[in-house]
C-alpha atoms as a PDB file:
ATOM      1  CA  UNK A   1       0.000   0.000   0.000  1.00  0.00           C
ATOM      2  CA  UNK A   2       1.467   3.002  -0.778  1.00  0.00           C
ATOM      3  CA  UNK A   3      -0.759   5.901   0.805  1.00  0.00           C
ATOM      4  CA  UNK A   4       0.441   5.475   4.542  1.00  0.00           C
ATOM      5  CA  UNK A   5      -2.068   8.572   5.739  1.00  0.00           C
ATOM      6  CA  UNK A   6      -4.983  11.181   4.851  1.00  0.00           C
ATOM      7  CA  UNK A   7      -3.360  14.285   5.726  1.00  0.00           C
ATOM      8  CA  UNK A   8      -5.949  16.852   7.071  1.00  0.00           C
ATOM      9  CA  UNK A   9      -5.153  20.331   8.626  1.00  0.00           C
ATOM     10  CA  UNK A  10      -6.935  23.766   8.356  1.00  0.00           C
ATOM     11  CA  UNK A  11      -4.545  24.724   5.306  1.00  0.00           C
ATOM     12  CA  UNK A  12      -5.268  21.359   4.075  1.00  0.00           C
ATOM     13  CA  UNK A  13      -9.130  21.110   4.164  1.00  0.00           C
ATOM     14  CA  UNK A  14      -8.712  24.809   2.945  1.00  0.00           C
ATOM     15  CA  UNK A  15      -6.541  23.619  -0.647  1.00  0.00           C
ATOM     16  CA  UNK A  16      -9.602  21.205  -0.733  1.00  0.00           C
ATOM     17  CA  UNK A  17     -12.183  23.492  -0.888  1.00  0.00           C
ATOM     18  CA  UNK A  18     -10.114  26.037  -3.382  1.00  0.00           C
ATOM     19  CA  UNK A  19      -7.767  23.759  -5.056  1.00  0.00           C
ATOM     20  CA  UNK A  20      -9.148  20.650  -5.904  1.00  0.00           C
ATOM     21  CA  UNK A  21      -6.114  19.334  -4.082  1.00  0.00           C
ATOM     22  CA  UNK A  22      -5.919  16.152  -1.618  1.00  0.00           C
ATOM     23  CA  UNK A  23      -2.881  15.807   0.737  1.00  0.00           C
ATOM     24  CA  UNK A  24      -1.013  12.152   1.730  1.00  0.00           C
ATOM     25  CA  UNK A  25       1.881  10.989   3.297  1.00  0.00           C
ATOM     26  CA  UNK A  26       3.736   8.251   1.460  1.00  0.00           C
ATOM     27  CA  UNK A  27       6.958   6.448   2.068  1.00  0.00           C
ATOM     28  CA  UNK A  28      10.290   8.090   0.385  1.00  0.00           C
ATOM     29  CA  UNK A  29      10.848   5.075  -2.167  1.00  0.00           C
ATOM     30  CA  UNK A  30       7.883   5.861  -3.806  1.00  0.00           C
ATOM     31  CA  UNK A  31       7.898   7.789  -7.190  1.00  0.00           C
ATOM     32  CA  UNK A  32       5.063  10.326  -8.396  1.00  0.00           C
ATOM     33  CA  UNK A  33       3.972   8.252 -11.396  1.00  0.00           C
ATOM     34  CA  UNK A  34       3.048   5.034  -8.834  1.00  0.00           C
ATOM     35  CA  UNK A  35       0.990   7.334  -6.387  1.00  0.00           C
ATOM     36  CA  UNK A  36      -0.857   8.878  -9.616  1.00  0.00           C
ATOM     37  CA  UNK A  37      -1.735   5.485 -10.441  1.00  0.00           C
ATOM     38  CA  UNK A  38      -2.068   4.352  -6.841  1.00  0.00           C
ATOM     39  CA  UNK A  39      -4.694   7.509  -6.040  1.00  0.00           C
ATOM     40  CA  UNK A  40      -6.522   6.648  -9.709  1.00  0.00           C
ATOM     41  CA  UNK A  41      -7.185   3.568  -9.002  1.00  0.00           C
ATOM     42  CA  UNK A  42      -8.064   3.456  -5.049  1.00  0.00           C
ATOM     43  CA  UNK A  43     -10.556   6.307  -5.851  1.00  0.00           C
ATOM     44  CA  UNK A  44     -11.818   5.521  -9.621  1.00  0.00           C
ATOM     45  CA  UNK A  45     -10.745   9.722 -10.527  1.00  0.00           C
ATOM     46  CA  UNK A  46      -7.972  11.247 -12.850  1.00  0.00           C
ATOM     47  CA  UNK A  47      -5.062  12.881 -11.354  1.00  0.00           C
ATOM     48  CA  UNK A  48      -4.146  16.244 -13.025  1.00  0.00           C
ATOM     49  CA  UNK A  49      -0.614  16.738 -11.077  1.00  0.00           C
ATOM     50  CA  UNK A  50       1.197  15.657  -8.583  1.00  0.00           C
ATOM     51  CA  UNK A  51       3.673  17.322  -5.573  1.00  0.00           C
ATOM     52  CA  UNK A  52       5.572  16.498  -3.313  1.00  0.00           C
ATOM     53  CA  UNK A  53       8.007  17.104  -0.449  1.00  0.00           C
ATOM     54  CA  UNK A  54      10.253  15.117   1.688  1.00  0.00           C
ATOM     55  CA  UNK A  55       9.759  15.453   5.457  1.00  0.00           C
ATOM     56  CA  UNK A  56      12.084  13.538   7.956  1.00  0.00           C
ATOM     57  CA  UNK A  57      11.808  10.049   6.594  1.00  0.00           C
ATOM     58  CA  UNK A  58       8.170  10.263   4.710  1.00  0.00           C
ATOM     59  CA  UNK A  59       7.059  11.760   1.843  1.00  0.00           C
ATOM     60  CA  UNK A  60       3.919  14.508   1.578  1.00  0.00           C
ATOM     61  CA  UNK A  61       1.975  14.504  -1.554  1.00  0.00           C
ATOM     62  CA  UNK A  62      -0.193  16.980  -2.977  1.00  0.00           C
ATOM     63  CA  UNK A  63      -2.510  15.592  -5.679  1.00  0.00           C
ATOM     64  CA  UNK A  64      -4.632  17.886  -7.875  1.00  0.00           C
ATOM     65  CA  UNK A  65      -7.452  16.319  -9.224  1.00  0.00           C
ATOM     66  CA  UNK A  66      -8.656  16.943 -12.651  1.00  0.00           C
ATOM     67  CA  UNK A  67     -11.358  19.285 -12.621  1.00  0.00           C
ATOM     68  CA  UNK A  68     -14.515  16.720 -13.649  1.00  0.00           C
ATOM     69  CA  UNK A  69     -13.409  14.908 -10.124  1.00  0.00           C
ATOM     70  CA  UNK A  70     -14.432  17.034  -6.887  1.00  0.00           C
ATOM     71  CA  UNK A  71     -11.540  16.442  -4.139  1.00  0.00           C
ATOM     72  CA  UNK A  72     -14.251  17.806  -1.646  1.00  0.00           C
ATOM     73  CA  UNK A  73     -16.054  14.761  -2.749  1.00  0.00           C
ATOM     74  CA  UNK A  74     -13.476  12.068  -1.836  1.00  0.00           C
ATOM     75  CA  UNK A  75     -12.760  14.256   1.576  1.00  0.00           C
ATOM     76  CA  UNK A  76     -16.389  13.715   2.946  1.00  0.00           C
ATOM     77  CA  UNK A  77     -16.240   9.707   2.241  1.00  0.00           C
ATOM     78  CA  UNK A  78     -13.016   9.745   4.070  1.00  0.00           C
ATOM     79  CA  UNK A  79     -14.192  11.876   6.603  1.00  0.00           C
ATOM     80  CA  UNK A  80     -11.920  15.216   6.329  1.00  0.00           C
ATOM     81  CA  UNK A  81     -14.623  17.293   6.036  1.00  0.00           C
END
């Protein structure tokens, strides 16, 4: 599995809302192409980009979804918001 954790803070749930953006945290081995593919398939939407930035030993990813796909969508199944 590569999505370790939902990542969910004011600024967070904020780039939600605005953004279309979710927010993980990953291990460091993996690569942006296997998350995009990893967050298309675990929640059937298209991935316009993704970000990221090491922290300590894990990984935070920023994925943009394409704008058909609502992020605040996926956030209320999950329970962010």
């Amino acid at each position: 599995m590569i999505i370790q954790k939902i990542k969910s803070t004011e600024k967070i749930v904020r780039m939600i809302e605005t953004t279309n953006t979710l927010a993980f945290e990953t291990d460091r081995q993996f690569k942006k192409p296997e998350i995009k593919a990893e967050i298309e398939k675990m929640f059937s939407v298209k991935v316009e980009s993704v970000n990221s930035h090491n922290r300590k030993n894990k990984k935070i990813v920023y994925v943009k979804l394409k704008p058909e796909f609502q992020a605040v969508d996926i956030a209320t199944k999950l329970g962010l918001i």
